[in-house]
Protein backbone atom coordinates (compact mmCIF):
# COMPACT_ATOMS: atom_id res chain seq x y z
CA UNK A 1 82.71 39.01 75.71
CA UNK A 2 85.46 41.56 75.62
CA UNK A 3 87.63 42.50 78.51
CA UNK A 4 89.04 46.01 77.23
CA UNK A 5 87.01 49.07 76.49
CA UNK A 6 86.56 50.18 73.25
CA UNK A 7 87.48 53.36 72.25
CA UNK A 8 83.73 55.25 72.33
CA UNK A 9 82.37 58.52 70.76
CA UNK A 10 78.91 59.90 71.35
CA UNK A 11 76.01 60.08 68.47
CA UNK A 12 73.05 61.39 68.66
CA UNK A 13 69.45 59.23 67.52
CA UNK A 14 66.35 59.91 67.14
CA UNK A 15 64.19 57.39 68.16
CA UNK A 16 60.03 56.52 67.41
CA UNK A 17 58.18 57.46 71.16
CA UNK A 18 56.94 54.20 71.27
CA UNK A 19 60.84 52.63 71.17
CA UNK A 20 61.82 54.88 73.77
CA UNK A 21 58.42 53.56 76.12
CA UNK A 22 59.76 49.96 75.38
CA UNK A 23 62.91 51.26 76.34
CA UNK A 24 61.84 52.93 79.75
CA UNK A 25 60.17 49.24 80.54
CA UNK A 26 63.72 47.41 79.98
CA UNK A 27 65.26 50.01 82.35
CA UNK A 28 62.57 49.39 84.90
CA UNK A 29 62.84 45.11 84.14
CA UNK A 30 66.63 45.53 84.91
CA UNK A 31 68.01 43.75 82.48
CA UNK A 32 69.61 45.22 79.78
CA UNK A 33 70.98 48.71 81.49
CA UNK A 34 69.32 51.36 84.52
CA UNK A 35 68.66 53.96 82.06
CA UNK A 36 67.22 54.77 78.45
CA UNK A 37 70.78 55.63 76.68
CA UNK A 38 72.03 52.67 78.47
CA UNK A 39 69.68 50.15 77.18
CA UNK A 40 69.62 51.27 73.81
CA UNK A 41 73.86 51.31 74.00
CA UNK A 42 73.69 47.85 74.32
CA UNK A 43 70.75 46.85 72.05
CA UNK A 44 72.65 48.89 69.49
CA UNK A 45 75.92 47.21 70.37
CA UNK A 46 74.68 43.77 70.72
CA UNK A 47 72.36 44.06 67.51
CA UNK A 48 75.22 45.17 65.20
CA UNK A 49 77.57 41.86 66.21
CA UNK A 50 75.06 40.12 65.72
CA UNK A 51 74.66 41.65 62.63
CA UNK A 52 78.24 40.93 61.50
CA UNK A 53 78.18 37.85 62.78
CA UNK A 54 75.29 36.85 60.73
CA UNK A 55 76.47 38.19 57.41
CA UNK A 56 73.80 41.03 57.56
CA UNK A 57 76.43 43.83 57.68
CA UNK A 58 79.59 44.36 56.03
CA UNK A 59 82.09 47.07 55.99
CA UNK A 60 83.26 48.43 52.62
CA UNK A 61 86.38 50.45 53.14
CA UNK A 62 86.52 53.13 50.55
CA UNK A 63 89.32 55.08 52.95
CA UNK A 64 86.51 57.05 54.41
CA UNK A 65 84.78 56.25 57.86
CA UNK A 66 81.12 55.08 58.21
CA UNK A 67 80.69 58.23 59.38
CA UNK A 68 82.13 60.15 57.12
CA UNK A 69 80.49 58.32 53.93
CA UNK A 70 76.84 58.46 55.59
CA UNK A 71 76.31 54.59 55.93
CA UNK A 72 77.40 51.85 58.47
CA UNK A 73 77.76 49.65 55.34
CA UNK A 74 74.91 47.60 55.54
CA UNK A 75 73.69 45.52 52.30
CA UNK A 76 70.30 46.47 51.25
CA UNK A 77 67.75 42.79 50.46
CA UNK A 78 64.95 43.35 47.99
């Protein structure tokens, strides 16, 4: 795990009402984060290493940010 903050920036989601009721029960278990952005921070966070790590992501740089192009450059299966 790292030892050095990242350099963060805020982004709004929209989330499915049922996500955010699983959420709400995570905060309440304790284990992932004591409040709904929390938990999802670090499902987010820990889903997309895991994604990387696993091969399921990959960033194509074009000279333009994720942001920026409108992706997080992740490969589409079909």
């Amino acid at each position: 795990m790292a030892t050095e903050k990242a350099e963060t920036d805020r982004v709004p989601i929209t989330l499915a009402l049922s996500t955010i009721g699983y959420l709400e029960k995570l905060v309440r278990q304790g284990t992932h984060g004591t409040s709904v952005p929390g938990v999802a921070r670090t499902l987010i966070e820990e889903g997309i290493r895991l994604a990387i790590k696993d091969g399921l992501l990959s960033i194509r740089d074009n000279g333009k940010t994720s942001l920026e192009r409108g992706t997080f450059g992740a490969r589409r299966f079909g």
